[in-house]
N, C-alpha and C. Protein backbone atom coordinates (compact mmCIF):
# COMPACT_ATOMS: atom_id res chain seq x y z
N UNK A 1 80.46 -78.03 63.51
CA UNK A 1 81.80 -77.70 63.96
C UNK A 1 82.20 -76.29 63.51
N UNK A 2 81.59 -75.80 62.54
CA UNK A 2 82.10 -74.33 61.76
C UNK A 2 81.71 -73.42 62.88
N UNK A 3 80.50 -73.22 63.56
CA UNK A 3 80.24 -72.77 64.27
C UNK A 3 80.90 -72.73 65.27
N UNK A 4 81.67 -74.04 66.33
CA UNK A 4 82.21 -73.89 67.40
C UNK A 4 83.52 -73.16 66.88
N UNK A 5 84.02 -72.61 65.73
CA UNK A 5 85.82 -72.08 65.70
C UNK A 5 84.90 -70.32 66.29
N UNK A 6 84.17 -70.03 65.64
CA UNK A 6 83.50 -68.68 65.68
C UNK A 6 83.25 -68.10 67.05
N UNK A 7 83.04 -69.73 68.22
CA UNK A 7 82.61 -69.19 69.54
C UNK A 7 84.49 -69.47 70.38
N UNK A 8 85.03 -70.25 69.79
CA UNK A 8 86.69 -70.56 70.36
C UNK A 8 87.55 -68.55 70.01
N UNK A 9 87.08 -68.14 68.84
CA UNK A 9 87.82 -67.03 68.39
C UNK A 9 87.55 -65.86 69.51
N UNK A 10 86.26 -65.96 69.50
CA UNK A 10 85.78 -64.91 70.28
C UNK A 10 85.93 -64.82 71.83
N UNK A 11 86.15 -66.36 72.17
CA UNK A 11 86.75 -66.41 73.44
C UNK A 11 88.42 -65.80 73.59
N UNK A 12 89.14 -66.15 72.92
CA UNK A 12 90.84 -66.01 73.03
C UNK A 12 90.57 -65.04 72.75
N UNK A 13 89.49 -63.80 71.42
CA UNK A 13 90.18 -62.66 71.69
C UNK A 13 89.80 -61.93 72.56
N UNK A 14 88.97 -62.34 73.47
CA UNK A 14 88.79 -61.48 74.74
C UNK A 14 90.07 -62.07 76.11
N UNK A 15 89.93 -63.51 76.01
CA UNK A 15 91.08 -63.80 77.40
C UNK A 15 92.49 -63.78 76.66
N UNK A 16 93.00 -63.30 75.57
CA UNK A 16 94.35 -63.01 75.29
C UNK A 16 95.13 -62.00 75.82
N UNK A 17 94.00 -60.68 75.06
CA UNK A 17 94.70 -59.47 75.59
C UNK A 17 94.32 -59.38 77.62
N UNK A 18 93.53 -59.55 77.77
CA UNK A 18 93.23 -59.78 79.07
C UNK A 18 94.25 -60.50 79.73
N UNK A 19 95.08 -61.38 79.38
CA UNK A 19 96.13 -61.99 80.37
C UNK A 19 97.33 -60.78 80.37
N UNK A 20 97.40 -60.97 78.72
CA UNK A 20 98.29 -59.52 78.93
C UNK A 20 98.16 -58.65 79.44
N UNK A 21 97.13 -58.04 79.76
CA UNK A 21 96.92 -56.48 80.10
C UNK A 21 96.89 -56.93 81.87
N UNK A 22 97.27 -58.31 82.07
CA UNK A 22 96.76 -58.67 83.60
C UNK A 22 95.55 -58.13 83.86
N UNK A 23 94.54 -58.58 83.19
CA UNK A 23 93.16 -57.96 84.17
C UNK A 23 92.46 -59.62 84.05
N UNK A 24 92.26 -60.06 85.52
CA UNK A 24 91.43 -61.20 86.28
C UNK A 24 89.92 -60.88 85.42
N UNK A 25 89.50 -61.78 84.89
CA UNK A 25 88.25 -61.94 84.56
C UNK A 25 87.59 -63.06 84.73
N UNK A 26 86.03 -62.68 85.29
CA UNK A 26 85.70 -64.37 85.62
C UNK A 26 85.07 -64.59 84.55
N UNK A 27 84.45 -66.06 84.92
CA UNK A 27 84.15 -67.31 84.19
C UNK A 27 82.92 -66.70 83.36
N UNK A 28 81.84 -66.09 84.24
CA UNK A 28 80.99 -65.29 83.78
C UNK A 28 80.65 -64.25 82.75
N UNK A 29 82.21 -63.65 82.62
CA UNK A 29 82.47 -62.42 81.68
C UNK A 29 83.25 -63.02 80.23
N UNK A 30 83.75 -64.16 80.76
CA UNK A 30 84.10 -65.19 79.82
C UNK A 30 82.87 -65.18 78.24
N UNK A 31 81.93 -66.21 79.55
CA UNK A 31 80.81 -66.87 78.76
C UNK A 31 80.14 -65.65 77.95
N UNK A 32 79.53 -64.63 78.62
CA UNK A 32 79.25 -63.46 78.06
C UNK A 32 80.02 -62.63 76.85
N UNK A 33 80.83 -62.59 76.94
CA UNK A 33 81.53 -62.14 75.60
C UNK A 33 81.42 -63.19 74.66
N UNK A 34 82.21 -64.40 75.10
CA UNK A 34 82.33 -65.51 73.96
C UNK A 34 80.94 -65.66 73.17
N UNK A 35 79.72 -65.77 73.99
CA UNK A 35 78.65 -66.23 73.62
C UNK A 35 77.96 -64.98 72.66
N UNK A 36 77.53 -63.63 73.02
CA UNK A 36 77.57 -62.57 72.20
C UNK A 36 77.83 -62.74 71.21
N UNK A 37 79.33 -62.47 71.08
CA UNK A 37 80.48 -62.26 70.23
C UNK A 37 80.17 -63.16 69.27
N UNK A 38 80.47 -64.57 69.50
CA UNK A 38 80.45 -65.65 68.39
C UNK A 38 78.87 -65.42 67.78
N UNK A 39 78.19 -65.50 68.89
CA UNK A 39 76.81 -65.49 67.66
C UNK A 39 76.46 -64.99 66.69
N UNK A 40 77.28 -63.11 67.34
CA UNK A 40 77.16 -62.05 66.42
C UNK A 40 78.16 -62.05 64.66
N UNK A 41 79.17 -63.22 65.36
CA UNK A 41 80.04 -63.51 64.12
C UNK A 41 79.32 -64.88 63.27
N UNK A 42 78.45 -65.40 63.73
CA UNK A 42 77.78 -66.34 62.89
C UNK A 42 76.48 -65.52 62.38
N UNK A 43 76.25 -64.58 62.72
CA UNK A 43 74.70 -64.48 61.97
C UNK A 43 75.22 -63.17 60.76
N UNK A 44 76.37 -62.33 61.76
CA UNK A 44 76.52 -61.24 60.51
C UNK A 44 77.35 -62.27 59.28
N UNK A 45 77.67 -63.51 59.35
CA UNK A 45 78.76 -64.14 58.55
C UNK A 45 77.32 -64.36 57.74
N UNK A 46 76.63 -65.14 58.36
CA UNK A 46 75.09 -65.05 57.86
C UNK A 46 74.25 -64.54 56.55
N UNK A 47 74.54 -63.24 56.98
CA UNK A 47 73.90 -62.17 56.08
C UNK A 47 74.35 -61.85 54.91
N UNK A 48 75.04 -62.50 54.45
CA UNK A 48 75.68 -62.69 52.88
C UNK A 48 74.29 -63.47 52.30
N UNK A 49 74.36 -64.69 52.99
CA UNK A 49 73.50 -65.66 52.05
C UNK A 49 72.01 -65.00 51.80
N UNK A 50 71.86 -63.84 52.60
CA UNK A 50 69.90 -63.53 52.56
C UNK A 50 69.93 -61.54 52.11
N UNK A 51 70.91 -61.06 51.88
CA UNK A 51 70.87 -59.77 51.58
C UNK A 51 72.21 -59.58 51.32
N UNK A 52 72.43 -58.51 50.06
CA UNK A 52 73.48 -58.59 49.19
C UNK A 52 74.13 -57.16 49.59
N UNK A 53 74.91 -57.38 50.26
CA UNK A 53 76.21 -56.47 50.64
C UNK A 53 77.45 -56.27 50.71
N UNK A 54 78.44 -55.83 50.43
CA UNK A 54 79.88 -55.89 50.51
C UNK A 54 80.41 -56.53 51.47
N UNK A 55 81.46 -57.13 51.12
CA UNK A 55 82.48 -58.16 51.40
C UNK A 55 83.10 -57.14 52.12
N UNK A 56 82.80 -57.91 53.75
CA UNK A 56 83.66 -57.01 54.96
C UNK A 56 82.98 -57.02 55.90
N UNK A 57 81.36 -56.45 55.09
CA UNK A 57 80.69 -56.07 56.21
C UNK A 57 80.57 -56.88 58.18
N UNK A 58 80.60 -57.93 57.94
CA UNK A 58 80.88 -58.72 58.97
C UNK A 58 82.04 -58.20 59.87
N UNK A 59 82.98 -58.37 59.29
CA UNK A 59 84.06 -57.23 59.84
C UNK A 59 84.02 -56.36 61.10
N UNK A 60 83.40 -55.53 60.27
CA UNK A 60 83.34 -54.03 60.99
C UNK A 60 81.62 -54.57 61.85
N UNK A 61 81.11 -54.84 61.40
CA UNK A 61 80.01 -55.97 62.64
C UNK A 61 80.35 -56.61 63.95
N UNK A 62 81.85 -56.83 63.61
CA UNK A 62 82.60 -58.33 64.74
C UNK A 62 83.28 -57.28 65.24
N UNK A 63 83.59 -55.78 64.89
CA UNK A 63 84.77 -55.01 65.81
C UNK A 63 83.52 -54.29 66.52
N UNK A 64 82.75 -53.56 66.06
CA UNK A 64 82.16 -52.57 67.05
C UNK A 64 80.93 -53.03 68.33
N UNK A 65 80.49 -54.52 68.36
CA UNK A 65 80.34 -55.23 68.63
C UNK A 65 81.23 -55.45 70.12
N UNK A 66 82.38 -56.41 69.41
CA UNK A 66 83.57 -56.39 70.24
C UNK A 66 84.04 -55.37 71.12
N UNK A 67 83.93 -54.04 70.45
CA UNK A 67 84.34 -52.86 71.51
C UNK A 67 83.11 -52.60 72.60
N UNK A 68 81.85 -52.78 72.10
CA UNK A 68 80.77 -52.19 72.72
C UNK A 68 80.69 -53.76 73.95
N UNK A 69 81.11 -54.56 73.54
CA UNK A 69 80.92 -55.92 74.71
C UNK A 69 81.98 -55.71 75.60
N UNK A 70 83.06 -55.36 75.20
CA UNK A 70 84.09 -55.23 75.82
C UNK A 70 84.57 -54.32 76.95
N UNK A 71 83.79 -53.00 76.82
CA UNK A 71 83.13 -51.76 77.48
C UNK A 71 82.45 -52.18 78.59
N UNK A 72 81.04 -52.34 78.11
CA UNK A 72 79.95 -53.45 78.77
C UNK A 72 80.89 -53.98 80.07
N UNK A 73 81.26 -55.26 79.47
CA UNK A 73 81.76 -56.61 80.91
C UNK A 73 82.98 -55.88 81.87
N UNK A 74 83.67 -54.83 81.10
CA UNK A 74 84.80 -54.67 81.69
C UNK A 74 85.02 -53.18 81.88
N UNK A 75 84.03 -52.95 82.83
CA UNK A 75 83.43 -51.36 83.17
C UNK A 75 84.84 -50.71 83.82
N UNK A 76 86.28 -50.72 83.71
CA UNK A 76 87.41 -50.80 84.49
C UNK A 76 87.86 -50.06 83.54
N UNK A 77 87.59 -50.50 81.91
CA UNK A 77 88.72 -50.10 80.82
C UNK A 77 87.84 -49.12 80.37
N UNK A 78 88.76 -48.08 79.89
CA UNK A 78 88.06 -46.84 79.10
C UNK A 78 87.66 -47.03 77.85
N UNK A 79 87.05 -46.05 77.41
CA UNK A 79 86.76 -46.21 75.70
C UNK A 79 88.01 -46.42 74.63
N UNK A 80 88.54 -45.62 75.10
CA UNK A 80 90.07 -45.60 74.02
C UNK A 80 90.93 -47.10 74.46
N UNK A 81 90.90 -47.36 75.30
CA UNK A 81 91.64 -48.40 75.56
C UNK A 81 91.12 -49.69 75.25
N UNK A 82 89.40 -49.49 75.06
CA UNK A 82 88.94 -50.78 74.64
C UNK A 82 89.05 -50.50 73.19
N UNK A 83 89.25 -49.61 72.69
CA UNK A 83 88.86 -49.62 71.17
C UNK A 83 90.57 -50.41 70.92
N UNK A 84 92.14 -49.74 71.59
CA UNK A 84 93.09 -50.32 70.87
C UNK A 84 93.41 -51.81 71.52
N UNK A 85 92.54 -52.22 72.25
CA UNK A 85 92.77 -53.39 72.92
C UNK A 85 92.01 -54.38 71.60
N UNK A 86 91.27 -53.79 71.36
CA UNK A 86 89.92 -54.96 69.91
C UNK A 86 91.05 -54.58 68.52
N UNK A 87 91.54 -53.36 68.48
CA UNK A 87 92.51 -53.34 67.20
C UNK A 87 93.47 -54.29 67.18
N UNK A 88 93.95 -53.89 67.97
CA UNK A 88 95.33 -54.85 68.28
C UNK A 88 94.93 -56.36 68.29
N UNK A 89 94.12 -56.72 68.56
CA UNK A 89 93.40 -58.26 68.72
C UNK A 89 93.11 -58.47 67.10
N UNK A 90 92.47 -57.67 66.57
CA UNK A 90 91.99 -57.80 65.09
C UNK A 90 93.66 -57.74 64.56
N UNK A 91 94.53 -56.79 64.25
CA UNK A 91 96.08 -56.96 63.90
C UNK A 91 96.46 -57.91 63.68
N UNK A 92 96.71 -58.57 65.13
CA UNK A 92 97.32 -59.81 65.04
C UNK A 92 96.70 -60.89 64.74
N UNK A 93 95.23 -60.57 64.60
CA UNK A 93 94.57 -61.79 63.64
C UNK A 93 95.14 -61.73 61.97
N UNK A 94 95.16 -60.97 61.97
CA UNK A 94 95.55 -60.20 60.17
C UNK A 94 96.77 -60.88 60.22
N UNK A 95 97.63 -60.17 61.13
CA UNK A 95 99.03 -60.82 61.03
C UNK A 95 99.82 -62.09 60.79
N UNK A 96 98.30 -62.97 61.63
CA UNK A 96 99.04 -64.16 61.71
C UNK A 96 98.76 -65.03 60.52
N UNK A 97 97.37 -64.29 59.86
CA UNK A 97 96.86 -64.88 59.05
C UNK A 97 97.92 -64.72 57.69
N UNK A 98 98.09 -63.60 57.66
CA UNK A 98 99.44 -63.12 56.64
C UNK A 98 100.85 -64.42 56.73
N UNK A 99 101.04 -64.27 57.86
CA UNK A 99 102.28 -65.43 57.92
C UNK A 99 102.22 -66.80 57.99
N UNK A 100 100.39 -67.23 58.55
CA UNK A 100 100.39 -68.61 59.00
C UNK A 100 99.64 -69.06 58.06
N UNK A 101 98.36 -68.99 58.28
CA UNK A 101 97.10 -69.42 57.28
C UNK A 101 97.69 -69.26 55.77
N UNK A 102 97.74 -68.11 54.97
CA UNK A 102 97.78 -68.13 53.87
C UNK A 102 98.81 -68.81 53.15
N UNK A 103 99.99 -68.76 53.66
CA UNK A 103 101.52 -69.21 53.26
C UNK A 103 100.87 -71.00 53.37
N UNK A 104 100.49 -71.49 54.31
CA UNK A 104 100.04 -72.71 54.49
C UNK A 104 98.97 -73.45 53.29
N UNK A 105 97.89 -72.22 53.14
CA UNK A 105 96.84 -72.89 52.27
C UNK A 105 97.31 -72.75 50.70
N UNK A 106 98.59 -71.86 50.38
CA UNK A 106 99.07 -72.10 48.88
C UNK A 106 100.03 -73.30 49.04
N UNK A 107 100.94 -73.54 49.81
CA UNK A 107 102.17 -74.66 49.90
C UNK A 107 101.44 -75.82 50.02
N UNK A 108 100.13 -76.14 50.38
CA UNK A 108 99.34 -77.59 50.41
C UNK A 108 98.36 -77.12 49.44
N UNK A 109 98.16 -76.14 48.44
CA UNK A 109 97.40 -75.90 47.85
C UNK A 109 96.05 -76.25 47.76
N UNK A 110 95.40 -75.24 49.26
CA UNK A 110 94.38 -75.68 49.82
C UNK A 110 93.42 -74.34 49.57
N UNK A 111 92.11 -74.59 48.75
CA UNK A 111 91.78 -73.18 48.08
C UNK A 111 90.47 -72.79 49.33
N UNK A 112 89.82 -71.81 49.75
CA UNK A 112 89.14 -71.24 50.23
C UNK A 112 87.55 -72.25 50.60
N UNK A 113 87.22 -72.93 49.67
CA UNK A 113 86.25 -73.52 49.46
C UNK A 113 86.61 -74.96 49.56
N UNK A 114 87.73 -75.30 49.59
CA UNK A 114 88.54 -76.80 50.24
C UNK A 114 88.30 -76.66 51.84
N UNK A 115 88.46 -75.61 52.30
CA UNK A 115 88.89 -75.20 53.75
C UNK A 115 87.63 -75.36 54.53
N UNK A 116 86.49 -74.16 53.93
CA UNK A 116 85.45 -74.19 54.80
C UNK A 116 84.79 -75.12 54.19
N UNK A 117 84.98 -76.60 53.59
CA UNK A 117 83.83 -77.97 53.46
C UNK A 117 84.40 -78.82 54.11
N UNK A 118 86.09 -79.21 54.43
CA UNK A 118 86.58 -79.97 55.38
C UNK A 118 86.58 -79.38 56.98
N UNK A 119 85.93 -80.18 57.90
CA UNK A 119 85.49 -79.70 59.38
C UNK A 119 87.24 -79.81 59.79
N UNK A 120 88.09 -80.98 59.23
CA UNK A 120 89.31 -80.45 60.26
C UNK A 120 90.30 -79.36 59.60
N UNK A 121 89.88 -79.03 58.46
CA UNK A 121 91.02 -77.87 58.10
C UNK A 121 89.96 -76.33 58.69
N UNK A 122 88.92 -76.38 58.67
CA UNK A 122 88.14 -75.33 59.07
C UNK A 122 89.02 -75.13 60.49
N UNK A 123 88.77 -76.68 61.78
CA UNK A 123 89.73 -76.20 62.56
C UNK A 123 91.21 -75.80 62.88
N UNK A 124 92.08 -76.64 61.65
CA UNK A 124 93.15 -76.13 61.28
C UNK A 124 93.23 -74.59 61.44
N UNK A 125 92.98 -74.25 60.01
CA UNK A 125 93.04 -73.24 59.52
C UNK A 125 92.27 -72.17 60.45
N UNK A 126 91.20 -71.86 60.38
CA UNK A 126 89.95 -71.14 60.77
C UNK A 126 90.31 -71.00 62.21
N UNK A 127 90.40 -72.18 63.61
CA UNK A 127 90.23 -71.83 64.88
C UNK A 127 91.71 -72.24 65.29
N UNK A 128 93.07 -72.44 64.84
CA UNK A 128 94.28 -72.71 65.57
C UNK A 128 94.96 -71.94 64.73
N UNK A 129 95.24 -71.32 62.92
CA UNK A 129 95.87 -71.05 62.26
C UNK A 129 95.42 -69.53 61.99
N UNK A 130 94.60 -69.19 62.45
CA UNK A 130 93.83 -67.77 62.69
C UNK A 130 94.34 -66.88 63.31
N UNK A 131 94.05 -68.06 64.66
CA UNK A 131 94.33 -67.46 65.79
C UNK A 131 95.71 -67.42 67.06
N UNK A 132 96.43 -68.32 66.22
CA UNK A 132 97.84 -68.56 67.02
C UNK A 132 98.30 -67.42 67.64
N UNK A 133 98.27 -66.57 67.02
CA UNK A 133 99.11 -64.94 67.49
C UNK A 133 98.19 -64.84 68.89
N UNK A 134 96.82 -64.72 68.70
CA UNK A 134 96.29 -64.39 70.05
C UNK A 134 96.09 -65.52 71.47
N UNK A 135 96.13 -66.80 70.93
CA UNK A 135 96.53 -68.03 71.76
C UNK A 135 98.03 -67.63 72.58
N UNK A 136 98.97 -67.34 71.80
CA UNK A 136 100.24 -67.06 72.22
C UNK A 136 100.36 -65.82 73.24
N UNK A 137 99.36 -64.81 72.70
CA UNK A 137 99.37 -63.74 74.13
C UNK A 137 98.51 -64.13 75.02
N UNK A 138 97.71 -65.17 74.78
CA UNK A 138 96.92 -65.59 76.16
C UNK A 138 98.34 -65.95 76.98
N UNK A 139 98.96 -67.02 75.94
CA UNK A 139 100.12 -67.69 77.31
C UNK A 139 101.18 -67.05 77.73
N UNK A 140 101.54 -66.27 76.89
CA UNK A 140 102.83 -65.32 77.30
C UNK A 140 102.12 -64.26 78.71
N UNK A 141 100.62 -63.92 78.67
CA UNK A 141 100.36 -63.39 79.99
C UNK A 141 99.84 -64.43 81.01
N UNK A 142 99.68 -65.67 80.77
CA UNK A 142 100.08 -66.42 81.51
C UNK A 142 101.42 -66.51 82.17
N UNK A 143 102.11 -66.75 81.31
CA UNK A 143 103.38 -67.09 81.81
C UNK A 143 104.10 -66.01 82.70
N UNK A 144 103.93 -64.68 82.00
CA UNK A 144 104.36 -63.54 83.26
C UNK A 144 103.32 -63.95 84.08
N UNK A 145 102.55 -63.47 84.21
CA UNK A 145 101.74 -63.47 85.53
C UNK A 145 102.29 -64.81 86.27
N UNK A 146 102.22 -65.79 86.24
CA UNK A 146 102.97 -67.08 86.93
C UNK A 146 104.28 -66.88 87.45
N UNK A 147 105.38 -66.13 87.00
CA UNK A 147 107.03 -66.33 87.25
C UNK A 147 106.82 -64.67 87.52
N UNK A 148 106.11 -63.94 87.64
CA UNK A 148 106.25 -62.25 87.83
C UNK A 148 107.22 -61.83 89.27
N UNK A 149 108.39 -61.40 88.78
CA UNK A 149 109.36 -61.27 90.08
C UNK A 149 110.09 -59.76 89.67
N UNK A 150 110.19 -59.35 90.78
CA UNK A 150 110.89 -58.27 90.70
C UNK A 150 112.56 -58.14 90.43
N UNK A 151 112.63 -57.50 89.34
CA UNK A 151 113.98 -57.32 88.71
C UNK A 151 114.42 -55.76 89.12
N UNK A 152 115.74 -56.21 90.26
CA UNK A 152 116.45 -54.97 90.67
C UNK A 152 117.57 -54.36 90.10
């Protein structure tokens, strides 16, 4: 199950900003990012356990990655625009994690190593409490795009 939050993340943060930004993407460009993406966030998450490197590195693995896939599937958006489209996606991961996740895992006093050994707080936390901020711009560009009317 740890694995499937890694391939859910990588999906919303590609069809989030994408609803927002209104750009139609198919099913295809979907699978392709998500599938990439997550793998690339399970194996660089990976590379802790088999070679000894700073805390992050994954990180900056999961963004340039992200920009270079993002480029790739969605030959429409420029460089600069894919780079603040993956910032802004990473932000409001930070963000939400700042207001949602952390505030949550001290008030149930739920420590780091509680989180990732229980499979439903992993999905708690990890694939709904992560990622709420970018779930929410999936639907808010849902929701314009659905009711989109001209205001005179």
């Amino acid at each position: 199950m740890d694995y499937l939050i890694h391939f859910f993340s990588a999906w919303i943060s590609f069809i989030g900003p994408m609803s927002v930004l209104n750009i139609k993407t198919t099913y295809k460009q979907q699978f392709l990012y998500t599938f990439i993406l997550g793998s690339v966030a399970i194996i660089s998450r990976s590379l802790y356990q088999w070679i000894q490197m700073p805390f992050g590195v994954h990180t900056i693995i999961y963004i340039v990655t992200a920009v270079f896939l993002m480029k790739k599937i969605i030959k429409s958006l420029s460089l600069v625009k894919t780079i603040l489209i993956v910032w802004v996606s990473i932000l409001i991961i930070i963000i939400t994690e700042i207001i949602v996740t952390f505030p949550l895992q001290v008030y149930f006093g739920i420590s780091l190593t509680n989180a990732e050994s229980n499979p439903v707080l992993v999905f708690l936390l990890g694939g709904i409490g992560s990622n709420i901020g970018l779930i929410f711009m999936w639907l808010i560009g849902k929701y314009v795009r659905k009711n989109k009317k001209v205001i005179s």
